[in-house]
N, C-alpha and C. Protein backbone atom coordinates (compact mmCIF):
# COMPACT_ATOMS: atom_id res chain seq x y z
N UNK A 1 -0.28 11.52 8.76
CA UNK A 1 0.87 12.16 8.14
C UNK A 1 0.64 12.23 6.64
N UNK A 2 0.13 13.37 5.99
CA UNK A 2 0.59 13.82 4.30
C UNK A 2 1.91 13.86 4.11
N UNK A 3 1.91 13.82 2.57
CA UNK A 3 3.23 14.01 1.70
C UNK A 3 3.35 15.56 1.65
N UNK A 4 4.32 16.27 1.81
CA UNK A 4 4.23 17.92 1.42
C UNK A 4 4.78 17.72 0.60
N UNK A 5 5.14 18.92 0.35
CA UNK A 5 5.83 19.75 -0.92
C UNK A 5 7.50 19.05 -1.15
N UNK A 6 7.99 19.14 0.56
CA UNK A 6 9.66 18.56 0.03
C UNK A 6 9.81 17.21 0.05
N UNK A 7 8.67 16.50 0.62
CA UNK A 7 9.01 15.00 0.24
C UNK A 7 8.56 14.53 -1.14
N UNK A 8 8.15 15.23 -2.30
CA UNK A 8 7.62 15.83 -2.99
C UNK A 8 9.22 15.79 -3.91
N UNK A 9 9.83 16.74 -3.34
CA UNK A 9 11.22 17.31 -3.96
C UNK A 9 12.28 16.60 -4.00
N UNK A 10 12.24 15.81 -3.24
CA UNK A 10 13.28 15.07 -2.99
C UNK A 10 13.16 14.23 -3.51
N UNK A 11 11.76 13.31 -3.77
CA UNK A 11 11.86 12.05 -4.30
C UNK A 11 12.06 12.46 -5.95
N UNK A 12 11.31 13.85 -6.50
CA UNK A 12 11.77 14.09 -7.69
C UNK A 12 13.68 14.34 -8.17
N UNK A 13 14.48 14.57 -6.94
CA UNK A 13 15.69 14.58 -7.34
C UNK A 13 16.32 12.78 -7.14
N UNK A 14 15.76 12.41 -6.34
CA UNK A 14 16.40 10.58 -5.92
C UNK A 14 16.03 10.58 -7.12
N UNK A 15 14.96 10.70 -7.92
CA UNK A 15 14.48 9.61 -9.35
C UNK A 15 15.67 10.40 -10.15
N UNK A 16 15.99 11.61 -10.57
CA UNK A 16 16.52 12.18 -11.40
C UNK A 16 17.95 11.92 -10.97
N UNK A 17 18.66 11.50 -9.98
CA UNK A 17 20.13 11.27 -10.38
C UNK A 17 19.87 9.22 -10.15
N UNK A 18 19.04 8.64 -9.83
CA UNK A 18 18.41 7.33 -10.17
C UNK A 18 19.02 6.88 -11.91
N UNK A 19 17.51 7.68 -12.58
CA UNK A 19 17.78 7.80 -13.66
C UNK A 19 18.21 8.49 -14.69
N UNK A 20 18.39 9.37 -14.46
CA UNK A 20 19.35 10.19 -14.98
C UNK A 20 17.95 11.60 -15.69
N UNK A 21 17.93 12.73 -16.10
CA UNK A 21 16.94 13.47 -16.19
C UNK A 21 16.23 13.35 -17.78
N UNK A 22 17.15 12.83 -18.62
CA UNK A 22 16.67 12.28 -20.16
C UNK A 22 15.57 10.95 -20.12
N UNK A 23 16.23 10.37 -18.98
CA UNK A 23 15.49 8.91 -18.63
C UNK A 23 13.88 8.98 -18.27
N UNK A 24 13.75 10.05 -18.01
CA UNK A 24 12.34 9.90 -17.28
C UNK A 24 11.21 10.69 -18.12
N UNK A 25 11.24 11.54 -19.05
CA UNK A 25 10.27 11.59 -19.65
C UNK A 25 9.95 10.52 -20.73
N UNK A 26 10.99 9.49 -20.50
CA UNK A 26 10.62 8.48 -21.47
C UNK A 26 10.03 7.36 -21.05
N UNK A 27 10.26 7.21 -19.68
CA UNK A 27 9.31 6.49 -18.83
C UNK A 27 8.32 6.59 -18.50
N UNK A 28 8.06 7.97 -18.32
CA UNK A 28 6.61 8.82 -18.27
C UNK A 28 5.69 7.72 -19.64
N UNK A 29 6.34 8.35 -20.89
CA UNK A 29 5.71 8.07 -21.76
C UNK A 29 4.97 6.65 -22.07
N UNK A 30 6.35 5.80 -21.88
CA UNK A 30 5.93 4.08 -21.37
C UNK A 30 4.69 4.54 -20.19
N UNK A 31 4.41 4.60 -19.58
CA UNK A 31 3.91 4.25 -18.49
C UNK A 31 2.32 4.49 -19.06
N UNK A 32 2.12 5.89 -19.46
CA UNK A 32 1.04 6.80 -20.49
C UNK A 32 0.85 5.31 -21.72
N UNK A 33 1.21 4.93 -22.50
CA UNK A 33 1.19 4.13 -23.71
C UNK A 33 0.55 2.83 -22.41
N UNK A 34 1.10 2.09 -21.65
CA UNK A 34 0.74 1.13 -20.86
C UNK A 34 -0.97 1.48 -20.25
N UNK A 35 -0.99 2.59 -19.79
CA UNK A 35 -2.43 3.26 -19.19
C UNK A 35 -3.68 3.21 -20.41
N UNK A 36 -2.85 3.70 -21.48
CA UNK A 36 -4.10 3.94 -22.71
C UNK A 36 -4.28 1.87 -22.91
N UNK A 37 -3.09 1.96 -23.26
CA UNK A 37 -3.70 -0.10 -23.61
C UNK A 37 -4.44 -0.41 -22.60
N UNK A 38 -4.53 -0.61 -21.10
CA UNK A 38 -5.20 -1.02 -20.16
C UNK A 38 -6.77 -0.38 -20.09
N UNK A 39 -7.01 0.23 -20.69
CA UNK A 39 -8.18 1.65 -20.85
C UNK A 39 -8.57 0.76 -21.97
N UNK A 40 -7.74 0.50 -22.99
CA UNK A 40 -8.99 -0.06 -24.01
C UNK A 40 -9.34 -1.60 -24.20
N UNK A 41 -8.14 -2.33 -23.33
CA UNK A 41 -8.57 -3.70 -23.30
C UNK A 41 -9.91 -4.08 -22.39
N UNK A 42 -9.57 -2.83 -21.23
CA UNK A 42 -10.70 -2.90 -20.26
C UNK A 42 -12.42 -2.32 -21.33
N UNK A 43 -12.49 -1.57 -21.97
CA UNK A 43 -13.45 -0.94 -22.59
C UNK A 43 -13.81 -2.15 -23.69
N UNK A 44 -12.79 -2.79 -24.27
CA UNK A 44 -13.41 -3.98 -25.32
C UNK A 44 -13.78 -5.54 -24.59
N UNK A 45 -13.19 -5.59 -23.58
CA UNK A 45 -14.33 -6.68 -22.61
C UNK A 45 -14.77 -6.34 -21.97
N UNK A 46 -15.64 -4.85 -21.90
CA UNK A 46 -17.17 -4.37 -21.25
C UNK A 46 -18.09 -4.67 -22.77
N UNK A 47 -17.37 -4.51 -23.91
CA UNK A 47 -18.65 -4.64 -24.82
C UNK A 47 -18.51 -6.00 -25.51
N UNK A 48 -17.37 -6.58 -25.27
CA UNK A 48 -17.79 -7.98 -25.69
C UNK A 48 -18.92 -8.63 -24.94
N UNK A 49 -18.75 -8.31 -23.45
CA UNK A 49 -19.65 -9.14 -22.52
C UNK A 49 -20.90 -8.71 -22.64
N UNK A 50 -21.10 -7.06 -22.74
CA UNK A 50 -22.21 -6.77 -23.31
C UNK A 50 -22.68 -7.41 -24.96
N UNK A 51 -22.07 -7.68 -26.11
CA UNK A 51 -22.50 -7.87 -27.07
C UNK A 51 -23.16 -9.46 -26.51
N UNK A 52 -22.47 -10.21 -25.89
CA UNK A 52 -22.59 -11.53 -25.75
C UNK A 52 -24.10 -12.29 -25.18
N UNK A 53 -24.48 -13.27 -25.98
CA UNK A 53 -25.90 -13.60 -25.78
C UNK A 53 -25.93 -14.21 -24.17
N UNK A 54 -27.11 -13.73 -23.37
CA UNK A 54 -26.63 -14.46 -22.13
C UNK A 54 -27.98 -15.89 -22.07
N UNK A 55 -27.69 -16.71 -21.68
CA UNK A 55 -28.36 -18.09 -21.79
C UNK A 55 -28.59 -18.32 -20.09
N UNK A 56 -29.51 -18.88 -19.73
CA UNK A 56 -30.21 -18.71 -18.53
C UNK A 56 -29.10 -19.80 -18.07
N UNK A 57 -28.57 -20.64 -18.36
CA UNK A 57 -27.82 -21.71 -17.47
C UNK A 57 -26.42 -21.56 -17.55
N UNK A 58 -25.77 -20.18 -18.24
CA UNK A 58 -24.96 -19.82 -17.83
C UNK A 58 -24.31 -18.74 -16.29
N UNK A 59 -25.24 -18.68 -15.52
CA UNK A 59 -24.96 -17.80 -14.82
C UNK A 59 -26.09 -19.02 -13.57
N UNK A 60 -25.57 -18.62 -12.08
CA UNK A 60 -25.82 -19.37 -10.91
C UNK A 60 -27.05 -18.40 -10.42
N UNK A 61 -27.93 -18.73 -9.88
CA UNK A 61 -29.02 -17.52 -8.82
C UNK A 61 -28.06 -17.38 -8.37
N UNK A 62 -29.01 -16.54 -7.84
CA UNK A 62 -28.78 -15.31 -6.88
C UNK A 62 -29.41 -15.78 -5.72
N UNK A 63 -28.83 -15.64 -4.55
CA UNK A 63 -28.87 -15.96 -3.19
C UNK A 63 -29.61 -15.02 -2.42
């Protein structure tokens, strides 16, 4: 079973008398601002771990 088009429609009107229709492009926006922070916290501990010296007795073999 897919989602169509009117389950689609409907859940866009439940959210809009939910929250009212001013309410939600501002949640949008929160949500967008939350996505970009998660995007760059994730991107600055890929290069910390990359900058980071690795020392042979920090890490277990490999099995």
């Amino acid at each position: 079973m897919s989602i169509g088009i009117w389950q689609i429609v409907i859940a866009g009107l439940v959210l809009a008398l939910l929250f009212g229709s001013h309410k939600i492009p501002a949640l949008a926006a929160e949500a967008a601002k939350g996505l970009k922070s998660l995007k760059r916290e994730v991107a600055d501990a890929k290069t910390e771990s990359a900058d980071a010296p690795f020392n042979e007795g920090d890490a277990e073999p490999k099995r």
